[in-house]
Protein backbone atom coordinates (compact mmCIF):
# COMPACT_ATOMS: atom_id res chain seq x y z
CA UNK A 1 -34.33 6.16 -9.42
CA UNK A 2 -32.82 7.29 -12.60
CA UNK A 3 -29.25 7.90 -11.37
CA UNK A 4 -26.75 8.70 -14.64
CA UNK A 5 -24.76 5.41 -15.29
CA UNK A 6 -21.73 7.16 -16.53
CA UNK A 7 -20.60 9.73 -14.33
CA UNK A 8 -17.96 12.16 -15.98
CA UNK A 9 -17.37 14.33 -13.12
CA UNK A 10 -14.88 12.12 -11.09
CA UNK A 11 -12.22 13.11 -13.80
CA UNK A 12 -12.94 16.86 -12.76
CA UNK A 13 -13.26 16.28 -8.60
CA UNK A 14 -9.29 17.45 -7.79
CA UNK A 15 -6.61 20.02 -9.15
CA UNK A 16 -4.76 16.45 -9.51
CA UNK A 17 -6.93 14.52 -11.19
CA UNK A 18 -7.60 17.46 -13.70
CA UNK A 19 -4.11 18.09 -14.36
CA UNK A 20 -3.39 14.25 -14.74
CA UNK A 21 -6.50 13.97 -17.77
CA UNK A 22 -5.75 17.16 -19.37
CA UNK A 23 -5.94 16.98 -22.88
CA UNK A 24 -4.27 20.43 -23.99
CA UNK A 25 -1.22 21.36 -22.15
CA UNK A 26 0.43 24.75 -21.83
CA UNK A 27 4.39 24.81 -22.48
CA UNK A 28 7.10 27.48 -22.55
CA UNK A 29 9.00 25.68 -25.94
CA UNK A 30 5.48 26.12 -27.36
CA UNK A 31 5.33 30.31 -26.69
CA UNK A 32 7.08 33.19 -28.77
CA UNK A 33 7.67 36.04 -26.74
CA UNK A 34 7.08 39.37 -29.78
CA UNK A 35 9.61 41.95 -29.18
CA UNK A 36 10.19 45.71 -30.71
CA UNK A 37 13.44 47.20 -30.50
CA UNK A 38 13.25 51.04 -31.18
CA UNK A 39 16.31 52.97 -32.90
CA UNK A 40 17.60 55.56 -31.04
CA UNK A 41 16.33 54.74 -27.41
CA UNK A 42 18.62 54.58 -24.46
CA UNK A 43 15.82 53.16 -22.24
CA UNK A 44 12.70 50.97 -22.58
CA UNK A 45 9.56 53.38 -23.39
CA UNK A 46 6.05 51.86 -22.62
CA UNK A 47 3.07 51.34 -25.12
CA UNK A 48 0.25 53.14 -23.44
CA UNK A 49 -1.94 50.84 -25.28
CA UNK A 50 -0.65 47.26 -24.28
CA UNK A 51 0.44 47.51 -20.73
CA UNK A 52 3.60 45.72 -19.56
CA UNK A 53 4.90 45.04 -23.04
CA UNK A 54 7.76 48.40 -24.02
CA UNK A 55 9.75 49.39 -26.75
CA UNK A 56 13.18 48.03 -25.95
CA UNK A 57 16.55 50.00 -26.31
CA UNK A 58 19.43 47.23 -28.12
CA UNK A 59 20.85 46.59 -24.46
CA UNK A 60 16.62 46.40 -23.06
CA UNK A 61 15.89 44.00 -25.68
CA UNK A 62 19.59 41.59 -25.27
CA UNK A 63 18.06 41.55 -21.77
CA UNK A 64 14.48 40.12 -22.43
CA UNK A 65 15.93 37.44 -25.42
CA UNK A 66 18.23 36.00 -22.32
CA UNK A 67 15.35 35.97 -20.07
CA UNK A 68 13.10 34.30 -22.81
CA UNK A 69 15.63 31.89 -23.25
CA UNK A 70 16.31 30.73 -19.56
CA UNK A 71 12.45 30.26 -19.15
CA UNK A 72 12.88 27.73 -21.77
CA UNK A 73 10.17 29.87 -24.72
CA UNK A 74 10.26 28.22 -27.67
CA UNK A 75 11.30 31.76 -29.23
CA UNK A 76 11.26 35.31 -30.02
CA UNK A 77 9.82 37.50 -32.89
CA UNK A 78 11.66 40.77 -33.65
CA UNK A 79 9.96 44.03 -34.82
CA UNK A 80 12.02 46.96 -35.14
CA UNK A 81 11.44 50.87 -34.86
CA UNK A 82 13.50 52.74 -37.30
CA UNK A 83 14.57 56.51 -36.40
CA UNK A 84 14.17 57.31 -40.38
CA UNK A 85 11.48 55.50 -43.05
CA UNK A 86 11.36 56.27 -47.16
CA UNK A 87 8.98 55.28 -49.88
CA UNK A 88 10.61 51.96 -50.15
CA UNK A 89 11.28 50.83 -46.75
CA UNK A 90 15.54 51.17 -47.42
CA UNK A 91 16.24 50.55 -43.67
CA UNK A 92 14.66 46.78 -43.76
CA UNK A 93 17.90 45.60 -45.67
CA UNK A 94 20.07 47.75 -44.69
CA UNK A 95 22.36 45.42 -42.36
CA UNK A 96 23.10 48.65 -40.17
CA UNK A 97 19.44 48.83 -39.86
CA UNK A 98 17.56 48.57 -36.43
CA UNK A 99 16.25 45.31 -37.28
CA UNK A 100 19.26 43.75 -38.76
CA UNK A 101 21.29 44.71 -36.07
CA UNK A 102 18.46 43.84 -33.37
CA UNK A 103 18.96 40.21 -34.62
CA UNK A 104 22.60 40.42 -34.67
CA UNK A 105 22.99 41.51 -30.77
CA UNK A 106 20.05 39.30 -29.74
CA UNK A 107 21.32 36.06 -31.67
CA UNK A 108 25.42 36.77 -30.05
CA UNK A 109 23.32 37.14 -26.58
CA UNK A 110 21.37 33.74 -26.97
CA UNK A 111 23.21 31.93 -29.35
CA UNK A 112 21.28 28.54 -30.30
CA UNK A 113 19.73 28.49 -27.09
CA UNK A 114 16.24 30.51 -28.67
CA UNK A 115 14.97 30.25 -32.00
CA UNK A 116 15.48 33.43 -33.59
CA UNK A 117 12.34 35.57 -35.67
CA UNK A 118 12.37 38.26 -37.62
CA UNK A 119 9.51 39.94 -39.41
CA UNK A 120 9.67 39.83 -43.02
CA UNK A 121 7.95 43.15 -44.07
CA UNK A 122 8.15 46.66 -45.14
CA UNK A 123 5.39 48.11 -42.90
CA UNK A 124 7.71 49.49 -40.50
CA UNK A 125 10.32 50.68 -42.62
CA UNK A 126 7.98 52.79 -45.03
CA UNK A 127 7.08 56.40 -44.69
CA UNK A 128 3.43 55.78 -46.05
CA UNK A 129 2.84 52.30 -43.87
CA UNK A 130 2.17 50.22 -46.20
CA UNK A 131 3.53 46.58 -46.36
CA UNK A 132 5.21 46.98 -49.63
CA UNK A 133 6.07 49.69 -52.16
CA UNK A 134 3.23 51.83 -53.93
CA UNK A 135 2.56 52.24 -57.33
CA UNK A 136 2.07 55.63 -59.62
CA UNK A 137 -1.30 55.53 -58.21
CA UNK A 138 -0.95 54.75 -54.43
CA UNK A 139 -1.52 51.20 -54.56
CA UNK A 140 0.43 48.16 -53.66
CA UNK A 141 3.04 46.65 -56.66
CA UNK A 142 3.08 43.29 -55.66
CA UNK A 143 5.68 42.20 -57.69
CA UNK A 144 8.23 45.52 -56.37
CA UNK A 145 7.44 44.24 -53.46
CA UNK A 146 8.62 41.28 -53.47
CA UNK A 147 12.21 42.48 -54.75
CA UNK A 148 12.67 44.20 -51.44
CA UNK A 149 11.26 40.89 -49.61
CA UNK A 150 14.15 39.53 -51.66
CA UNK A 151 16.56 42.16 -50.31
CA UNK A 152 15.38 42.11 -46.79
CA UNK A 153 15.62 38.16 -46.66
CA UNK A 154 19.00 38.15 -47.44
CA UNK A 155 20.20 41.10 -44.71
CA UNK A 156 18.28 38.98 -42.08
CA UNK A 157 19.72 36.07 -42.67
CA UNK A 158 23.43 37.33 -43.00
CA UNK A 159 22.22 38.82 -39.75
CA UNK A 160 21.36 35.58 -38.08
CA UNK A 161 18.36 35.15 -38.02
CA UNK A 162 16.73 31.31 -37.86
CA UNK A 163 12.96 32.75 -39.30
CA UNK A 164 11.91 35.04 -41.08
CA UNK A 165 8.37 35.60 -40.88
CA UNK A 166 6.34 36.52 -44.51
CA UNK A 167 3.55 38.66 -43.13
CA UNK A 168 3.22 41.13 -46.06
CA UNK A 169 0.45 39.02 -47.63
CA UNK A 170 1.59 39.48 -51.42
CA UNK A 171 1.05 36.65 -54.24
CA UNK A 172 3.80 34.93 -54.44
CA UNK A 173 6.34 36.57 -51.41
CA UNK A 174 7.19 32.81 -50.21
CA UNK A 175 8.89 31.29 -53.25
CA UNK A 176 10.83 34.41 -53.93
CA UNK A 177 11.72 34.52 -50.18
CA UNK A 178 12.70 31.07 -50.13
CA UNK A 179 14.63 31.34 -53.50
CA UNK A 180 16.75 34.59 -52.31
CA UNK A 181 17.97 32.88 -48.91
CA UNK A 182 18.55 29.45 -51.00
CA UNK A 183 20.70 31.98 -53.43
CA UNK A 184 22.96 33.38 -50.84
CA UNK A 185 23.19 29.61 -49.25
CA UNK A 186 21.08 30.16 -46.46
CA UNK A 187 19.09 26.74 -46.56
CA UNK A 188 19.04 26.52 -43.34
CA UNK A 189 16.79 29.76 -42.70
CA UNK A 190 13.17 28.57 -42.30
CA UNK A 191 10.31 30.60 -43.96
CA UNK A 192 6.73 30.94 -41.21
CA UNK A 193 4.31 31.97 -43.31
CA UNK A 194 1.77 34.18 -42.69
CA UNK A 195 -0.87 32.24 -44.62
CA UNK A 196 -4.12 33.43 -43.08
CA UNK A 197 -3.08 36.79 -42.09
CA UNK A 198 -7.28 38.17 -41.62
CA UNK A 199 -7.44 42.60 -42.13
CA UNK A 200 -8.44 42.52 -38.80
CA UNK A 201 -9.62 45.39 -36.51
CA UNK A 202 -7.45 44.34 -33.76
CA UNK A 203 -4.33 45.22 -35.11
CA UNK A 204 -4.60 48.53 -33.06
CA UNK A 205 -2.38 48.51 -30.68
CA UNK A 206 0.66 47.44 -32.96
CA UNK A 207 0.28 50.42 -34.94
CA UNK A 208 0.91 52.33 -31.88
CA UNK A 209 3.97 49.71 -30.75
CA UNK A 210 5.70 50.27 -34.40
CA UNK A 211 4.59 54.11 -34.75
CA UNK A 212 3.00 53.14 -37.86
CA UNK A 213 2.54 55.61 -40.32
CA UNK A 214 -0.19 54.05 -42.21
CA UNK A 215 -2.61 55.76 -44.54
CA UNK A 216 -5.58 53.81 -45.65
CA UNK A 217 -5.52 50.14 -44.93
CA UNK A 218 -4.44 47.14 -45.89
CA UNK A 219 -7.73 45.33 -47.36
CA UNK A 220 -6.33 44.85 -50.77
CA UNK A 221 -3.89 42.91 -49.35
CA UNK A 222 -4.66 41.19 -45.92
CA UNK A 223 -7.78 38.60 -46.16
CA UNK A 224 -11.05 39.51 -45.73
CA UNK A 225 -12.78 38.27 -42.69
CA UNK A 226 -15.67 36.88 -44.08
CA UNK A 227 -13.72 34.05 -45.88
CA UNK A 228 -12.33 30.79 -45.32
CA UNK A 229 -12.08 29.41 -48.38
CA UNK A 230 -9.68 32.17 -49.57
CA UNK A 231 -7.55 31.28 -46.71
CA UNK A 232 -7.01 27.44 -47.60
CA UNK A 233 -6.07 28.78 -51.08
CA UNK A 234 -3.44 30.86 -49.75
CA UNK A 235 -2.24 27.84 -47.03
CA UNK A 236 -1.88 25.71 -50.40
CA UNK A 237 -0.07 28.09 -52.19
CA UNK A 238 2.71 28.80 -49.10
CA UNK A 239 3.22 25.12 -48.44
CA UNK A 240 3.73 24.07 -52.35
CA UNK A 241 5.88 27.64 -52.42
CA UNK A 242 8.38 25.93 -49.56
CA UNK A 243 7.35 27.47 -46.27
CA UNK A 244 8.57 25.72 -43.07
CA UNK A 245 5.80 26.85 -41.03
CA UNK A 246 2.42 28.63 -41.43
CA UNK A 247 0.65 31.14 -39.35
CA UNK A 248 -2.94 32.07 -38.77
CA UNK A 249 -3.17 35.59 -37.54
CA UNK A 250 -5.09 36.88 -35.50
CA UNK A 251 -6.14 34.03 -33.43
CA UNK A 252 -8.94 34.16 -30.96
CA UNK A 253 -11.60 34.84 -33.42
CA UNK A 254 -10.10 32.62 -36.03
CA UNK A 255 -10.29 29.53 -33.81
CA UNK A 256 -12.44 27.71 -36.96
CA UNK A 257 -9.72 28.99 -39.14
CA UNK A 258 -7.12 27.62 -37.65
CA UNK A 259 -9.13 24.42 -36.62
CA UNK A 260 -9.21 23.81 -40.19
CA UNK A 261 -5.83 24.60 -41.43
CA UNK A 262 -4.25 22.30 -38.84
CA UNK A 263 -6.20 19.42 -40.57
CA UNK A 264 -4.75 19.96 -43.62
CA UNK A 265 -0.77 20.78 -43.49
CA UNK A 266 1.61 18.37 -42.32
CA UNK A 267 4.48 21.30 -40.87
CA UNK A 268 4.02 22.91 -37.70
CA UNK A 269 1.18 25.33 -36.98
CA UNK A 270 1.52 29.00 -35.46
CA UNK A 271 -0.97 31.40 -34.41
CA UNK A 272 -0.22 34.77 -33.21
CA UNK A 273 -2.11 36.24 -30.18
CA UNK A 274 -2.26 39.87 -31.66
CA UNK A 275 -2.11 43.26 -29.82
CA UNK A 276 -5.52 43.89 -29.51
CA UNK A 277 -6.38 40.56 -28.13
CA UNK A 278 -4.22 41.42 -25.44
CA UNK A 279 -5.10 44.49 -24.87
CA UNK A 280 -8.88 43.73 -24.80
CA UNK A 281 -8.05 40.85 -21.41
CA UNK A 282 -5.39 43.73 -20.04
CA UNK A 283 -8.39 46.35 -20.14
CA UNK A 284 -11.27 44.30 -18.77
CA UNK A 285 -8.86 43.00 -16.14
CA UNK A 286 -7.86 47.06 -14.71
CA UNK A 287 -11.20 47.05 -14.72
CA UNK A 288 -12.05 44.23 -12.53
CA UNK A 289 -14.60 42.32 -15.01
CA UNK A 290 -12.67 39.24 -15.74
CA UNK A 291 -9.96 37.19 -13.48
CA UNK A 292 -7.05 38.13 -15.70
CA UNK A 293 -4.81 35.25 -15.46
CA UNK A 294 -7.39 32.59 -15.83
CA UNK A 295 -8.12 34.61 -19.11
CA UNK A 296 -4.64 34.25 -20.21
CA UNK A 297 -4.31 30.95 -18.91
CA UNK A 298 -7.78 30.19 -21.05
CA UNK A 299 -7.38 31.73 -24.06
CA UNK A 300 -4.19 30.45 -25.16
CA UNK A 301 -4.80 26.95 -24.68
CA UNK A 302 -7.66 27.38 -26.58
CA UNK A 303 -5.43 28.38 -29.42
CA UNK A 304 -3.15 25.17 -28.66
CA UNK A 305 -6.72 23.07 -28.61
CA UNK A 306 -7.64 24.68 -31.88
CA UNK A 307 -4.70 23.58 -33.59
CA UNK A 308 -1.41 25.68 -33.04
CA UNK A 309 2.01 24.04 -32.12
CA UNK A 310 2.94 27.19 -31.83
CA UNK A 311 1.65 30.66 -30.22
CA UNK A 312 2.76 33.83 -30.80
CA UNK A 313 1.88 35.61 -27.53
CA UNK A 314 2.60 39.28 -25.33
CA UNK A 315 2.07 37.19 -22.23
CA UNK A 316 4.44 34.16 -23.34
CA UNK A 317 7.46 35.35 -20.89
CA UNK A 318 4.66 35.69 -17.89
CA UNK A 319 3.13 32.01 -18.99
CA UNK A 320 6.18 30.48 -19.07
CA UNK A 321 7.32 31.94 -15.14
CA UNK A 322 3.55 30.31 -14.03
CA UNK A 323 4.37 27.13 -15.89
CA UNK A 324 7.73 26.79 -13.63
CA UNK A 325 5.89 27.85 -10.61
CA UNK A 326 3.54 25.16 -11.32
CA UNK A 327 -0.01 27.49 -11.95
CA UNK A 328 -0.55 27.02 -15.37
């Protein structure tokens, strides 16, 4: 009568048997938990725009790097909220900035028990909101830039930091990065770099986490979505420049993206999960469209499946507390 020979389904007839022949597997050592510490607060303050995740006071955010670490994350990334912002972003390495000290109390809370991250950028620190410092004519000077890169390398590394994350997208910001903290004998500092970091409309929510004061935008800078090409280029560049790690960012609609650049490196892979990715799942969810933890669940192991050792994720605290409780 025709029946199939093979027959597929039997792998998919339990919960056990799919669990036991699952090829992609979600793990808390392979989730970073983003944080953003906010100068001044005494109290967490929520971001209307990605619900659940806050701006944390210093004692707020010691409290949620100790959680991360007992759930056994892989790590956190630090963004910071500074109370005043100039031209040239001083506060990023100043070590009594927000940030430096935000890595300071969170790396005496955890100790080596979390891997440390701290965003290597001016973005937040600048009164205009740009990623680096502006020229006579409002643009970005990619080489001033990367003095202060320099600068803030060094005060996040005396800080404690074990990353520093190179998201500004300028020519050139690894090697000098990785030849300040190799100046001040801090070797053992590992560079992620933000290799395919896309201009991306779904940076949205961010802006609202980091009170960005952006004017304009950052295509000059950040990669243009149409390309690929243009991204391998700048993967090649990071890897011969020294980074540790590279990043593709955002990920969900970069799946190919990062498909491809996890073919061709041989150090570990991020991809970071950004704000309006979450906020997009978070939304349709309130709204009762889509089962919200299966979309969680979903999309980041299809960021693992694509490629990433690493993901950078809102939810990766939540993930991990499933994990334990044996529903993801």
């Amino acid at each position: 009568m025709g029946f199939p020979v093979e027959r597929p389904r039997r792998l998919r007839r339990t919960p056990a048997l799919r669990r036991l022949v699952a090829e992609t597997r979600l793990h808390p050592a392979g989730l970073v938990l983003p944080l953003f510490v906010r100068e001044g607060l005494a109290e967490p303050a929520a971001i209307s725009s990605l619900p659940g995740v806050v701006q944390h006071s210093r004692d707020s955010l010691r409290a949620a790097a100790a959680e991360a670490a007992y759930l056994g994350l892989g790590g956190v990334m630090l963004f910071a909220v500074p109370a005043a912002r100039d031209a040239v972003g001083s506060a990023a390495s100043d070590p009594d900035g927000i940030l430096n000290l935000a890595v300071a109390d969170v790396r005496a809370e955890v100790g080596d028990s979390l891997v440390v991250m701290a965003d290597l950028c001016l973005d937040e620190f600048t009164d205009h909101g740009h990623c680096g410092v502006l020229d006579k004519d409002g643009g970005v000077d990619n080489d001033a830039t990367l003095v202060r890169y320099a600068e803030m390398a060094m005060a996040l590394a005396d800080a404690g930091a074990d990353v520093v994350g190179t998201s500004g997208m300028m020519d050139g910001q690894v090697g000098v990065v990785r030849s300040a903290l190799d100046e001040v004998s801090a070797q053992h500092v590992l560079v992620l770099a933000y290799a395919a970091k896309y201009a991306s409309a779904l940076y949205g929510p961010f802006r609202e986490a980091v009170d960005s004061q952006l004017q304009g935008d950052r295509r000059t800078y950040q990669q243009d979505p149409a390309n690929l090409r243009e991204a391998l280029r700048e993967l090649r560049l990071d890897v011969e420049e020294g980074a540790d790690m590279v990043m593709v960012k955002p990920a969900s609609l970069y799946l190919d993206v990062l498909r491809e650049v996890a073919g061709l490196v041989d150090v570990p892979v991020a991809a970071y999960q950004v704000s309006g990715e979450y906020a997009m799942v978070e939304a349709a969810a309130e709204r009762g469209w889509i089962d919200r933890d299966r979309a969680i669940a979903e999309s980041i192991t299809s960021i693992h499946r694509a490629g990433a050792d690493v993901v950078l994720t809102y939810w990766a605290a939540e993930v991990a507390r499933w994990i334990a409780e044996g529903r993801a």
